[in-house]
Protein backbone atom coordinates (compact mmCIF):
# COMPACT_ATOMS: atom_id res chain seq x y z
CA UNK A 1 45.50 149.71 118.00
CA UNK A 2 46.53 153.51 118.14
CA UNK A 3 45.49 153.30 121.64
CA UNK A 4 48.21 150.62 122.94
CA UNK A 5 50.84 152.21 120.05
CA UNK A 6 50.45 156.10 119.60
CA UNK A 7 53.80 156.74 119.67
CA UNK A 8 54.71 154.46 117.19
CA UNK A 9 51.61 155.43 114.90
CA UNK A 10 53.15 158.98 115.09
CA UNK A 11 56.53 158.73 114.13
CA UNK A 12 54.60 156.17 111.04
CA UNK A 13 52.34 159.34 109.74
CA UNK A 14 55.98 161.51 110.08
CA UNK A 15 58.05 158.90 107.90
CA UNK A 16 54.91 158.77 105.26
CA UNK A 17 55.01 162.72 105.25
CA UNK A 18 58.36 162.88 105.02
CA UNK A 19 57.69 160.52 101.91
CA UNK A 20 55.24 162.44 100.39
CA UNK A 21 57.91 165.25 100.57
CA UNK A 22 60.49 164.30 98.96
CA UNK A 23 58.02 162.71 96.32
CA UNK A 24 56.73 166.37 95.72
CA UNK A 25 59.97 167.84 95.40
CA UNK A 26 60.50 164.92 92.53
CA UNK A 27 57.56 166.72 90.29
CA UNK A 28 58.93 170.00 91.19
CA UNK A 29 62.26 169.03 89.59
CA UNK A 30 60.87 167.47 86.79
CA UNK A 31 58.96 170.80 86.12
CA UNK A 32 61.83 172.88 86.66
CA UNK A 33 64.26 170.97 84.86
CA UNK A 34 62.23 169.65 81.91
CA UNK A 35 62.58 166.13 82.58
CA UNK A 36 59.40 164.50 81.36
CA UNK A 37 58.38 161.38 82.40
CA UNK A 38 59.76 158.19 82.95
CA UNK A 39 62.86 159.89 81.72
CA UNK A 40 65.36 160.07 85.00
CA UNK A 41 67.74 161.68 83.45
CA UNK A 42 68.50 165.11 83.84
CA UNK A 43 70.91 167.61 84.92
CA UNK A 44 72.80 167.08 88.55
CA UNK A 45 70.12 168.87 90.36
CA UNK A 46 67.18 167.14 89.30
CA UNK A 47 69.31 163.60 89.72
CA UNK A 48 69.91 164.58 93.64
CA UNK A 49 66.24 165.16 93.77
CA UNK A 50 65.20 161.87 92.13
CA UNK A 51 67.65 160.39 94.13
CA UNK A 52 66.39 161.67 97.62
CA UNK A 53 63.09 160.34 97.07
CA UNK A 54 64.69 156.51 95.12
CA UNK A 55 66.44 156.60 98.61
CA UNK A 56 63.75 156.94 100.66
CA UNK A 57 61.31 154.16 99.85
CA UNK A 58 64.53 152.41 99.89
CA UNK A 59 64.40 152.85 103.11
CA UNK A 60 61.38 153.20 104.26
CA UNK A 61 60.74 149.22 103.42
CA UNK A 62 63.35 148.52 105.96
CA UNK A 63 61.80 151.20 108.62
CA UNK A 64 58.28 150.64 109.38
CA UNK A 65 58.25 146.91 109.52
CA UNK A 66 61.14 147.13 111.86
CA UNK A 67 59.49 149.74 113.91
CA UNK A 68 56.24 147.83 114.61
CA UNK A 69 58.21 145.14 115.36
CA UNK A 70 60.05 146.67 118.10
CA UNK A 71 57.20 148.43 119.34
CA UNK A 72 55.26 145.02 119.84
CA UNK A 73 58.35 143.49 121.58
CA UNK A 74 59.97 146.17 123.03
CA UNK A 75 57.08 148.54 123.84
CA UNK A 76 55.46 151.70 122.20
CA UNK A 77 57.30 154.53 124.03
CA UNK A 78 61.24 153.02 122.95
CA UNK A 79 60.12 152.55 119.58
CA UNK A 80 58.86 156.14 119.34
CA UNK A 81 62.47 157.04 120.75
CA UNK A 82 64.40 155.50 118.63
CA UNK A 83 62.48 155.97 115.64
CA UNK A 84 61.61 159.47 115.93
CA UNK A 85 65.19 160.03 114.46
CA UNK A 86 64.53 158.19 111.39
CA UNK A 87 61.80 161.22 109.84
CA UNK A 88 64.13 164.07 111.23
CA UNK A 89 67.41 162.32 109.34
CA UNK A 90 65.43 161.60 106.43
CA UNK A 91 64.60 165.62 106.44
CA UNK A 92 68.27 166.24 106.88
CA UNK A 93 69.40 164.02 104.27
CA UNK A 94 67.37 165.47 101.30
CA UNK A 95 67.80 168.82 102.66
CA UNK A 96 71.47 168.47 102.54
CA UNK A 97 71.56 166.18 99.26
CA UNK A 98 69.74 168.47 97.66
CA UNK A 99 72.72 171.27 98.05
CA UNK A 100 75.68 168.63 97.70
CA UNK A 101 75.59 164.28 97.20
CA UNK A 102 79.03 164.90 99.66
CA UNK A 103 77.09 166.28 102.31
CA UNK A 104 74.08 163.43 102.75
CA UNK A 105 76.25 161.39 104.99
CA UNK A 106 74.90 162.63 108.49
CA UNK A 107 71.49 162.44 107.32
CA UNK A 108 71.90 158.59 106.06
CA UNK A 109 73.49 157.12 109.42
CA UNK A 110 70.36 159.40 110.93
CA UNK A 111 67.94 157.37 109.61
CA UNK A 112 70.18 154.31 109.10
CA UNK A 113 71.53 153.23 112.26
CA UNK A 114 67.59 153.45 113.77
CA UNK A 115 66.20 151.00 111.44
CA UNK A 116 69.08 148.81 112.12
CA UNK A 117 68.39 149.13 116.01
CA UNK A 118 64.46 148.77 115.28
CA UNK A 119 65.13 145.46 113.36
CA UNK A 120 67.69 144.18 115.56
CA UNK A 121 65.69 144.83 118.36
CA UNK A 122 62.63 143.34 117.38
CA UNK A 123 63.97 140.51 116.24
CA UNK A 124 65.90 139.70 119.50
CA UNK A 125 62.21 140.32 121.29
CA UNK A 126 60.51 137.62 118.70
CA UNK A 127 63.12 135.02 119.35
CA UNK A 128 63.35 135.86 123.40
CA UNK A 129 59.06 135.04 123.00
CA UNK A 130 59.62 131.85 121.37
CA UNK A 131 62.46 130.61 123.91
């Protein structure tokens, strides 16, 4: 399978990096803030934190499904285009989340508006197969 999809099985082991991240950062903040677990409360800084990473498996759910799915209808090489931008937003998001919640907008459409094309586009390929 990573032969006919290498692209796609790239930009996968990115997202999941990007995921184990954020994660990290989560049990930084919890050390540095002296939020013991399963509280998830805390001061503002440890919330942005927590929130990054809540944010990202949010989204993650959405983004590999819909990037194998447009790799098997669309081909390999656009879905490594296209979703290449959605571990390099995802990096941009916490990075600038973790400074300000204000400034995560850029980050969000980054890794937002990919999934959406992904999806889209692999569901227009499924339906163009079956007609």
């Amino acid at each position: 399978m990573l032969d006919a999809f290498p692209y796609s099985a790239i930009v996968t082991a990115l997202a999941l990096l990007v995921y184990v991240w954020v994660t990290l950062k989560v049990g930084g903040a919890r050390a540095k803030f002296g939020v013991k677990a399963p509280s998830i409360d805390g001061p503002p800084d440890f919330q942005r934190v927590f929130r990054v990473q809540q944010n990202t498996v949010e989204q993650i759910v959405l983004f590999l499904p819909a990037l194998w799915l447009f790799a098997a209808a669309w081909g390999d090489m656009w879905a490594g285009i296209i979703g290449i931008f959605w571990p390099v937003g995802r990096i941009l998001y916490a990075v600038t989340y973790y400074e300000a919640a204000e400034k995560r907008s850029a980050g969000f459409g980054l890794t937002f508006l990919p999934s959406v094309i992904l999806l889209l586009g692999g569901l227009a390929g499924a339906v163009m197969k079956v007609l």
